[in-house]
PDB file of N, CA and C in Angstrom:
ATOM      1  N   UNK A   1       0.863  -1.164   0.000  1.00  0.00           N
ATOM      2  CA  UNK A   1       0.000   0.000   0.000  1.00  0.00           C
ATOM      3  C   UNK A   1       0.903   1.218   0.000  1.00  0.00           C
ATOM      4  N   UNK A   2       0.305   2.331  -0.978  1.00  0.00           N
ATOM      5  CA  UNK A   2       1.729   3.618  -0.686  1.00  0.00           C
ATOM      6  C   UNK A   2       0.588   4.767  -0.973  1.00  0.00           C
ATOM      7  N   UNK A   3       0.592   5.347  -0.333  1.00  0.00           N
ATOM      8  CA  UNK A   3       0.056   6.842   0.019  1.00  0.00           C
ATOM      9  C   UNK A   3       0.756   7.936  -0.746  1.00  0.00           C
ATOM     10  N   UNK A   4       0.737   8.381  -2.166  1.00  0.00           N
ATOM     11  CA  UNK A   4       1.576   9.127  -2.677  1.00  0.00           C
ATOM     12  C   UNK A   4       1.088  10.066  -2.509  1.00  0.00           C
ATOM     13  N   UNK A   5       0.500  10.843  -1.650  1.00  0.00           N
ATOM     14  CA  UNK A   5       0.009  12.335  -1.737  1.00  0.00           C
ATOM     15  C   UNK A   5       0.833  13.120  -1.978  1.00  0.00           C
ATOM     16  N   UNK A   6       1.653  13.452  -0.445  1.00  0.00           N
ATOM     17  CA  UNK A   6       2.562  14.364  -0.282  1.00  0.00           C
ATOM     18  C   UNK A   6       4.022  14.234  -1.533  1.00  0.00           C
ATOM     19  N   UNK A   7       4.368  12.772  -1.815  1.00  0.00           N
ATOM     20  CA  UNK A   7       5.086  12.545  -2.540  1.00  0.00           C
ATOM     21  C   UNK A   7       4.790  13.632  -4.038  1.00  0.00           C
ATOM     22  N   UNK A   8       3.365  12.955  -4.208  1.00  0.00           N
ATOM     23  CA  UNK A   8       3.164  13.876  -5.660  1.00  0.00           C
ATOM     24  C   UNK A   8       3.397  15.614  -5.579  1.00  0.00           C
ATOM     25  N   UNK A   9       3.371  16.116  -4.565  1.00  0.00           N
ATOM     26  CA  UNK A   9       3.433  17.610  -4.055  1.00  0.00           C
ATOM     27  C   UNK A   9       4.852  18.048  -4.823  1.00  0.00           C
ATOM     28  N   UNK A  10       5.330  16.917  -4.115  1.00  0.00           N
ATOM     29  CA  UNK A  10       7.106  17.250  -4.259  1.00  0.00           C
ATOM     30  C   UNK A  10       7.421  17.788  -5.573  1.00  0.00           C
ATOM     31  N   UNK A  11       8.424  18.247  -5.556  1.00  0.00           N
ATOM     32  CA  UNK A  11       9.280  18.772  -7.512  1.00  0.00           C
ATOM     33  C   UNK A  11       9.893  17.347  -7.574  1.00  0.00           C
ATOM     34  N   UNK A  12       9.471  17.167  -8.881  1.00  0.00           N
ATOM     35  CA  UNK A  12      10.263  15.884  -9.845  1.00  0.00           C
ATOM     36  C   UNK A  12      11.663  15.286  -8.958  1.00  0.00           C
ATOM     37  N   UNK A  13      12.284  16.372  -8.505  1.00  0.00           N
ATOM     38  CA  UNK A  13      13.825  15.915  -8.256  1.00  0.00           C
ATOM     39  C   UNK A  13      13.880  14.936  -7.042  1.00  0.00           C
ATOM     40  N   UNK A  14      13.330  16.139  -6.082  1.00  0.00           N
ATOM     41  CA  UNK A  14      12.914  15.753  -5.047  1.00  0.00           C
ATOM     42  C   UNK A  14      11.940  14.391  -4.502  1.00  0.00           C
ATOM     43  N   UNK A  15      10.993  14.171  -5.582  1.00  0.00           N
ATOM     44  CA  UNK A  15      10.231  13.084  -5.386  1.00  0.00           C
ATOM     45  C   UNK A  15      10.734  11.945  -5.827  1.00  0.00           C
ATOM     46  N   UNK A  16      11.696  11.453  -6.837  1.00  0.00           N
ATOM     47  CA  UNK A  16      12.367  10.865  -7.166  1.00  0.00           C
ATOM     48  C   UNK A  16      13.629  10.331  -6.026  1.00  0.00           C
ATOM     49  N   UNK A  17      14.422  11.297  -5.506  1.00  0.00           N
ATOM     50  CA  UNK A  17      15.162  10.900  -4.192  1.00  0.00           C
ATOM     51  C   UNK A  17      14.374   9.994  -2.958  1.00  0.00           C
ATOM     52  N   UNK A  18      13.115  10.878  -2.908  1.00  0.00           N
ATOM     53  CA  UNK A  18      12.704  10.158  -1.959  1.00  0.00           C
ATOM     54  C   UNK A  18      11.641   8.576  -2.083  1.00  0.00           C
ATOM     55  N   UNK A  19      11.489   8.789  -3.427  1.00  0.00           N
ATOM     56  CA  UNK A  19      11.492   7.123  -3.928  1.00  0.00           C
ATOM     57  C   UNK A  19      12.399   6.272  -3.905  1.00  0.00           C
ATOM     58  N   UNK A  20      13.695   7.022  -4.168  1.00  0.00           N
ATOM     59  CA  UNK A  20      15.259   5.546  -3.707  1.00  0.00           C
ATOM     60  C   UNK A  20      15.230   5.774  -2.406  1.00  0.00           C
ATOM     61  N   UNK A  21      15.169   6.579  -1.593  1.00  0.00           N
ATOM     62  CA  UNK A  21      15.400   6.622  -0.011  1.00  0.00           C
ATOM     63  C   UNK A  21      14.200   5.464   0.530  1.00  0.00           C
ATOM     64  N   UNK A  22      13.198   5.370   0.320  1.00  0.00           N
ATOM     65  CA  UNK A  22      11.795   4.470   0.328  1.00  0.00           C
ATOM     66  C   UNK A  22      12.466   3.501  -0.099  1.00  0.00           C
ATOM     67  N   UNK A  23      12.874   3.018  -1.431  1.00  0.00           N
ATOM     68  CA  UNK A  23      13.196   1.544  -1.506  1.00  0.00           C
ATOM     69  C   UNK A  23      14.046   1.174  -1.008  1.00  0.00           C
ATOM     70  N   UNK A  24      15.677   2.196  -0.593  1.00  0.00           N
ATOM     71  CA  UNK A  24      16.871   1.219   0.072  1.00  0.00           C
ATOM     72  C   UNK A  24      16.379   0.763   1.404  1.00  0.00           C
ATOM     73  N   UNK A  25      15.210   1.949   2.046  1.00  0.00           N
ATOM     74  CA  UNK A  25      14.551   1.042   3.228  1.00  0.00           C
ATOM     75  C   UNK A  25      13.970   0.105   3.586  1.00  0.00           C
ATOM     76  N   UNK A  26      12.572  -0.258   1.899  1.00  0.00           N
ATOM     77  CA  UNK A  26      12.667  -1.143   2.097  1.00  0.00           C
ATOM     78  C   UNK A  26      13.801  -2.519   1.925  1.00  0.00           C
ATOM     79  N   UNK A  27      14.252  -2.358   1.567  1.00  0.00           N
ATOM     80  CA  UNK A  27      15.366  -3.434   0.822  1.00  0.00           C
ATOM     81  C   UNK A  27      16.460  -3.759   2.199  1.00  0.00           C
ATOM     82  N   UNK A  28      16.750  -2.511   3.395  1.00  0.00           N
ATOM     83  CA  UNK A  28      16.826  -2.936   4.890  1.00  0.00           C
ATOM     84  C   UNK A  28      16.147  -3.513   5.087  1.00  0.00           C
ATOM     85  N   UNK A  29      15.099  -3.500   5.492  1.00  0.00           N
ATOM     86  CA  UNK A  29      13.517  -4.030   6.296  1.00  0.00           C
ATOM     87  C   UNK A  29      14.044  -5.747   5.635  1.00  0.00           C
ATOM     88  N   UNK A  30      14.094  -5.881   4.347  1.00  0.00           N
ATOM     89  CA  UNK A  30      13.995  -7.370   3.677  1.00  0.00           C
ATOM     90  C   UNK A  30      15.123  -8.209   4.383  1.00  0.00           C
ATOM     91  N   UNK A  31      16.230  -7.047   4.396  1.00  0.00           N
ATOM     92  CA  UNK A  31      18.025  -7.896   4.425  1.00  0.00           C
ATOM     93  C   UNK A  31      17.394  -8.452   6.495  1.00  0.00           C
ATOM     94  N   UNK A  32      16.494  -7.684   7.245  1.00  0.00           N
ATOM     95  CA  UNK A  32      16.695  -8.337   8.328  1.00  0.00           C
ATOM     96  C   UNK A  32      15.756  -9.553   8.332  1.00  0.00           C
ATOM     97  N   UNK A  33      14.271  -9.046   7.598  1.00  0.00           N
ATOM     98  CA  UNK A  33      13.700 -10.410   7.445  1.00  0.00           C
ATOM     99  C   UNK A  33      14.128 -12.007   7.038  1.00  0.00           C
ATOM    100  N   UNK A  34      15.036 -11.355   5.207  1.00  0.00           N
ATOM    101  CA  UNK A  34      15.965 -12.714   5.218  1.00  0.00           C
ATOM    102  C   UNK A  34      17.056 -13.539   6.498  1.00  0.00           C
ATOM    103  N   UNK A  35      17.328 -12.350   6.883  1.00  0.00           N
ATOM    104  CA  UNK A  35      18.621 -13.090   8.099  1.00  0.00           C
ATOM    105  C   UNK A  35      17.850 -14.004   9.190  1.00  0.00           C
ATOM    106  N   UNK A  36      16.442 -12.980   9.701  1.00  0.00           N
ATOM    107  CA  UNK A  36      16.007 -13.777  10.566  1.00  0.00           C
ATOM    108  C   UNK A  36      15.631 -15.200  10.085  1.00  0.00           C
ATOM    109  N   UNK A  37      15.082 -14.444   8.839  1.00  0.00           N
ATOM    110  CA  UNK A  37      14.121 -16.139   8.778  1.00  0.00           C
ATOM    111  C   UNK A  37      14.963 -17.441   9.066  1.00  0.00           C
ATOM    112  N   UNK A  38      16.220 -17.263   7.781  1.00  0.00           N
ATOM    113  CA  UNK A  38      16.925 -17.893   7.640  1.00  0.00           C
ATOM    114  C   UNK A  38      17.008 -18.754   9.584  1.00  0.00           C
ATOM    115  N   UNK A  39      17.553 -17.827  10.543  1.00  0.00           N
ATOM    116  CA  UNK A  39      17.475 -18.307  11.611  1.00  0.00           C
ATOM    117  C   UNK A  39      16.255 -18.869  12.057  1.00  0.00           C
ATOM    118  N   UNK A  40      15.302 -18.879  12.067  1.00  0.00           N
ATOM    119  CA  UNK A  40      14.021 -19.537  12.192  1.00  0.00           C
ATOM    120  C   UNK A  40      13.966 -20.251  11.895  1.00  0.00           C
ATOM    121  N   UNK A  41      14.082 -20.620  10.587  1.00  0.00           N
ATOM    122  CA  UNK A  41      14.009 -21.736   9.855  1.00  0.00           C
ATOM    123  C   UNK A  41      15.218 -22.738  10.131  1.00  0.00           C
ATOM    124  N   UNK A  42      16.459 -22.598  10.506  1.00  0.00           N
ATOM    125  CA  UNK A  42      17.113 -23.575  11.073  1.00  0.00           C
ATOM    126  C   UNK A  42      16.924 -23.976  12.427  1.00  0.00           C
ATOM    127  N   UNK A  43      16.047 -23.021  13.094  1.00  0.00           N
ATOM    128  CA  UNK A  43      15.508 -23.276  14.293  1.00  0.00           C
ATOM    129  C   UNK A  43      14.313 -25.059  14.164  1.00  0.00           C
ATOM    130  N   UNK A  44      13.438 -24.627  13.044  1.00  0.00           N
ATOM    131  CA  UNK A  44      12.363 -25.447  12.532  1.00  0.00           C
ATOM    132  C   UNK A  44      13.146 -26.796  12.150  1.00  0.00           C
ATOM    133  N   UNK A  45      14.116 -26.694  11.920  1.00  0.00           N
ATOM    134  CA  UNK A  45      15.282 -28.310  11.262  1.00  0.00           C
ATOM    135  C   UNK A  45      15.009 -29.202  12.374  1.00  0.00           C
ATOM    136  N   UNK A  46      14.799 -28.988  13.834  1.00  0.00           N
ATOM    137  CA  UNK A  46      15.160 -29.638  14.799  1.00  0.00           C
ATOM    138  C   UNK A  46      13.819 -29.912  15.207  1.00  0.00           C
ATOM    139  N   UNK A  47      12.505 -29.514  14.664  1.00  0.00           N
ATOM    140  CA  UNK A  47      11.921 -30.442  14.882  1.00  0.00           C
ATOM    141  C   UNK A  47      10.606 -30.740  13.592  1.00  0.00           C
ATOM    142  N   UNK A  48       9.463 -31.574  14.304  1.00  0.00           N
ATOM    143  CA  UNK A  48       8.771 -32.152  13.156  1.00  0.00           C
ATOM    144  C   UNK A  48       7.173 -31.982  13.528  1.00  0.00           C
ATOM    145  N   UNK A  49       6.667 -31.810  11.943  1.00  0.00           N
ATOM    146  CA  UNK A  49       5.115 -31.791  12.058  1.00  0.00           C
ATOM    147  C   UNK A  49       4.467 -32.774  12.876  1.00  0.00           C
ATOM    148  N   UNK A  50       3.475 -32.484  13.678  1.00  0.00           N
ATOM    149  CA  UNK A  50       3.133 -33.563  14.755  1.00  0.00           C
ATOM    150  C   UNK A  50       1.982 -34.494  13.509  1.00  0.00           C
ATOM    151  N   UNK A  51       1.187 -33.546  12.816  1.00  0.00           N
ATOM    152  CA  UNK A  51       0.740 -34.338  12.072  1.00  0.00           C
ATOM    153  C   UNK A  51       1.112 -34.978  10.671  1.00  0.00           C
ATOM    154  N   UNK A  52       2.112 -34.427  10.190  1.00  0.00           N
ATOM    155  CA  UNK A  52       2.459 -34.625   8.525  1.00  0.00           C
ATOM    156  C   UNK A  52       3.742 -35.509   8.734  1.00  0.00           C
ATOM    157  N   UNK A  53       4.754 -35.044  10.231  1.00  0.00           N
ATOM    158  CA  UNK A  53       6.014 -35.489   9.838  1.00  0.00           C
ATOM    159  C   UNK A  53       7.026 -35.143   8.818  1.00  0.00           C
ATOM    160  N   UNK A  54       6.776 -34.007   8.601  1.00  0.00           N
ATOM    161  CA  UNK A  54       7.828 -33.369   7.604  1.00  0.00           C
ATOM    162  C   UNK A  54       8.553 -32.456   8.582  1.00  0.00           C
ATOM    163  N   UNK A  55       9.879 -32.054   8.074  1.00  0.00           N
ATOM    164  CA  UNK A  55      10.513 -31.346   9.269  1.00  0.00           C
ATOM    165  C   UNK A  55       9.899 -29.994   8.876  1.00  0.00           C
ATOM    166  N   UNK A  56       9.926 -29.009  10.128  1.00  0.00           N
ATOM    167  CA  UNK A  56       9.298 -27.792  10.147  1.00  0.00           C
ATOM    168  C   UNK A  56       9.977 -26.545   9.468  1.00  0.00           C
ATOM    169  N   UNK A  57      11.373 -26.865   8.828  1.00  0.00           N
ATOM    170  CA  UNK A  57      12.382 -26.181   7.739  1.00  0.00           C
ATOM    171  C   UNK A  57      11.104 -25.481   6.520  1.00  0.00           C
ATOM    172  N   UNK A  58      10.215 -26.758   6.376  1.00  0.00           N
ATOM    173  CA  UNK A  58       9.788 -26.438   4.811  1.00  0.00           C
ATOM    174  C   UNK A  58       8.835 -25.609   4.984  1.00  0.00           C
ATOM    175  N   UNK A  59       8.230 -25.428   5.802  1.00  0.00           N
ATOM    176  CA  UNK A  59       7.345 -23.973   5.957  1.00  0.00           C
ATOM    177  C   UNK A  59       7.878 -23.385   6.527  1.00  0.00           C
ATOM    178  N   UNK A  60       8.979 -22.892   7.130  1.00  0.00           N
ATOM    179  CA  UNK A  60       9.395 -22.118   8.037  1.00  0.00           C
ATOM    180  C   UNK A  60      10.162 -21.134   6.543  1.00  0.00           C
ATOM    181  N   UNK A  61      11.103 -21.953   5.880  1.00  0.00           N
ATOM    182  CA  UNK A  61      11.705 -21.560   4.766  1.00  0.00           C
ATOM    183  C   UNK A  61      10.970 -20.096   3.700  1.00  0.00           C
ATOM    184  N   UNK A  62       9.668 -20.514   3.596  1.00  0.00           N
ATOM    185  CA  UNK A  62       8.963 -19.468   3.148  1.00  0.00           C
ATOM    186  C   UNK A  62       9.453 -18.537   3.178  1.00  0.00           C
ATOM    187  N   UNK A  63       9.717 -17.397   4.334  1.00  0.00           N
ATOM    188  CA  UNK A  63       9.729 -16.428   4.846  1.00  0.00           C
ATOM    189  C   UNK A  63      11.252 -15.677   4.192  1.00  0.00           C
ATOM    190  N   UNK A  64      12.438 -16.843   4.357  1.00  0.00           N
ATOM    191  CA  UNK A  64      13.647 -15.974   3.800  1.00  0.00           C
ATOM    192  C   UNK A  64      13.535 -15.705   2.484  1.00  0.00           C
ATOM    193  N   UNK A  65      12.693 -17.369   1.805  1.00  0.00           N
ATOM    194  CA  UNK A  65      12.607 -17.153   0.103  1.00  0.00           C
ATOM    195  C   UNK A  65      11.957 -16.366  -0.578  1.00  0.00           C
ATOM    196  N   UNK A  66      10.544 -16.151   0.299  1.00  0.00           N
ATOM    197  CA  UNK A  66       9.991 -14.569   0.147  1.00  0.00           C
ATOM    198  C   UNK A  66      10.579 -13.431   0.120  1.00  0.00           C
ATOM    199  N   UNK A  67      11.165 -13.203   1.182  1.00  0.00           N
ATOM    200  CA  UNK A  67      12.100 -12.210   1.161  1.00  0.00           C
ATOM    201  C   UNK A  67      12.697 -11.698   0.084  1.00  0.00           C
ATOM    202  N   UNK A  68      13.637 -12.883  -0.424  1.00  0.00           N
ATOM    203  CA  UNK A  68      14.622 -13.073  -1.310  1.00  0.00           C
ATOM    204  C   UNK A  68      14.086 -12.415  -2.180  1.00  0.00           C
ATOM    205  N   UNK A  69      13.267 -12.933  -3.219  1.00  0.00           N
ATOM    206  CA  UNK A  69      12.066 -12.784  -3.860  1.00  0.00           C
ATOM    207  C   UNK A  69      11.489 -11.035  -4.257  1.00  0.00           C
ATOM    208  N   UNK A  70      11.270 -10.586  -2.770  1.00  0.00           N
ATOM    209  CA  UNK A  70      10.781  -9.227  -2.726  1.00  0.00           C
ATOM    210  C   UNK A  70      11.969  -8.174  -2.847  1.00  0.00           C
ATOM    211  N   UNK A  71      12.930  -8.785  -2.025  1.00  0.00           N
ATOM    212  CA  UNK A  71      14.506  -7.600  -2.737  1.00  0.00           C
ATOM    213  C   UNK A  71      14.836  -7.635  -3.696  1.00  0.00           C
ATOM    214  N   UNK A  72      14.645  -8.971  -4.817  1.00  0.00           N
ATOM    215  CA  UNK A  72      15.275  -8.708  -5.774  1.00  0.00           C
ATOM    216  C   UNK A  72      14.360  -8.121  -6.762  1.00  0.00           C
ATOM    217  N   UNK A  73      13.152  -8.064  -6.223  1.00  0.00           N
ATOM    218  CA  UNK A  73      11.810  -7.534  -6.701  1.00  0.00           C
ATOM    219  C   UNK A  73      12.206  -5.411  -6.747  1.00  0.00           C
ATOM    220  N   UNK A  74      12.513  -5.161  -6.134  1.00  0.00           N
ATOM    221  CA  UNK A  74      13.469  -3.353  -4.939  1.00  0.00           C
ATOM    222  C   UNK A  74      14.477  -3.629  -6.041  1.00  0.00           C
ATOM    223  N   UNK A  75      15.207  -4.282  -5.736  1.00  0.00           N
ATOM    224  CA  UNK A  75      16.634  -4.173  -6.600  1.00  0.00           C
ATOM    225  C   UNK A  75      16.046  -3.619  -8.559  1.00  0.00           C
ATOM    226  N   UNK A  76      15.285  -4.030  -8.742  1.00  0.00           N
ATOM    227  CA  UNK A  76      15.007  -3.816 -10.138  1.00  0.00           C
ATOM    228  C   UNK A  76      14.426  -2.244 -10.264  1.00  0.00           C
ATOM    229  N   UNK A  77      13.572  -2.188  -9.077  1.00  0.00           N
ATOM    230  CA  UNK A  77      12.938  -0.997  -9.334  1.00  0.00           C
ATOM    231  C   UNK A  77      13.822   0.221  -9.147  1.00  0.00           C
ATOM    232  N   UNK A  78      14.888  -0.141  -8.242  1.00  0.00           N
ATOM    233  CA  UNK A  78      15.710   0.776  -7.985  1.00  0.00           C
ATOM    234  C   UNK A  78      16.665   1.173  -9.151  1.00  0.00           C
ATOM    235  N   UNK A  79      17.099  -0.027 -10.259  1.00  0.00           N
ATOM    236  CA  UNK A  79      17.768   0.446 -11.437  1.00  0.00           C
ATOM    237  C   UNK A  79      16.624   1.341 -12.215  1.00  0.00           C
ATOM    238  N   UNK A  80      15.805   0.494 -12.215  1.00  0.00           N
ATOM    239  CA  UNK A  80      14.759   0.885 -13.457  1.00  0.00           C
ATOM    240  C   UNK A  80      14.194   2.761 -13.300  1.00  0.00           C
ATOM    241  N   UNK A  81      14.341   3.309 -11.861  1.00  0.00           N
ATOM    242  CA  UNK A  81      14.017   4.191 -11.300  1.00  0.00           C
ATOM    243  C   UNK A  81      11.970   4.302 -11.239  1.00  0.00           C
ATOM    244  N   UNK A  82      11.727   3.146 -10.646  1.00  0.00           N
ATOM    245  CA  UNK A  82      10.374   3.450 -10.569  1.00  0.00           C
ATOM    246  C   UNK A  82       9.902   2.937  -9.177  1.00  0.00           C
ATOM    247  N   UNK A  83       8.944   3.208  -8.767  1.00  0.00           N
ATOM    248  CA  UNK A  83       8.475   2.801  -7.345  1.00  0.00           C
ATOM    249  C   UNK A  83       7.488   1.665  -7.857  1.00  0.00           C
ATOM    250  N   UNK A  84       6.973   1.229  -6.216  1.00  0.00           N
ATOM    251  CA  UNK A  84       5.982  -0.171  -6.558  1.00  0.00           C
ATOM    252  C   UNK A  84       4.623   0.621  -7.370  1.00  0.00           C
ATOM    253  N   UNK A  85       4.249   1.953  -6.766  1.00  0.00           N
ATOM    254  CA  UNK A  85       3.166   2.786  -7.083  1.00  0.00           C
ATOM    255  C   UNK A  85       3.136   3.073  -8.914  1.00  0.00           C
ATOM    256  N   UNK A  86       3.852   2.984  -9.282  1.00  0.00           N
ATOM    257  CA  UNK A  86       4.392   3.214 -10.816  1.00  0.00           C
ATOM    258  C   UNK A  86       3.178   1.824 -11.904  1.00  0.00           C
ATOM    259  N   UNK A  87       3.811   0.699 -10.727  1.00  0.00           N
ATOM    260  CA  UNK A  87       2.846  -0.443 -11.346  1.00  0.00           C
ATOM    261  C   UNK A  87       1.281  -0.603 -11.055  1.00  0.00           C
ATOM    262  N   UNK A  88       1.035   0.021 -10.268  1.00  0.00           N
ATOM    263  CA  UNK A  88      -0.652   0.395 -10.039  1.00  0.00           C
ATOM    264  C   UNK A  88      -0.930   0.951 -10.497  1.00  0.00           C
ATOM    265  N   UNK A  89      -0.392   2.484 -11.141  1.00  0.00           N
ATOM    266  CA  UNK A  89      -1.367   3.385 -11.824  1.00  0.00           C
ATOM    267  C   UNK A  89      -1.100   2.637 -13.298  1.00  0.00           C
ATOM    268  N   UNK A  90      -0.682   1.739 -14.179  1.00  0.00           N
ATOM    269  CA  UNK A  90      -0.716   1.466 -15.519  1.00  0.00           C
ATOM    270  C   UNK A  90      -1.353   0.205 -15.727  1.00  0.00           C
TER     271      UNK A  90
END
């Protein structure tokens, strides 16, 4: 969800900066999600679904590969110079 009000106010230059300042944050926000998960999920190795018996890695895993997924998702937009909001209005 992105609230471009105030953004749109801005002069071109200005609104543009603060679209890369927005994504390298998010793209922080991701780098701690991946780390944690990653730890979570080796947390989940050690034990097992009470009902399925699969170890708890494979859903736990989600979360870093998502991650993964969504930065390299930032990483593009950040060359390309466009925000996520860019793909909603077209």
């Amino acid at each position: 969800i992105n609230v471009s009000f105030f953004q749109d106010k801005l002069p071109r230059s200005v609104g543009d900066v603060l679209k890369v300042i927005i994504l390298l944050m998010q793209a922080d926000f991701l780098g701690i999600l991946i780390w944690y998960g990653f730890l979570y999920a080796n947390i989940g190795m050690m034990s097992k679904s009470p009902a399925m018996g699969i170890s708890m890695i494979i859903p736990y895993i989600a979360v870093p590969v998502g991650g993964i997924f969504s930065i390299f998702q930032v990483i593009v937009l950040i060359i390309t110079g466009k925000s996520s909001s860019d793909f909603q209005e077209g």
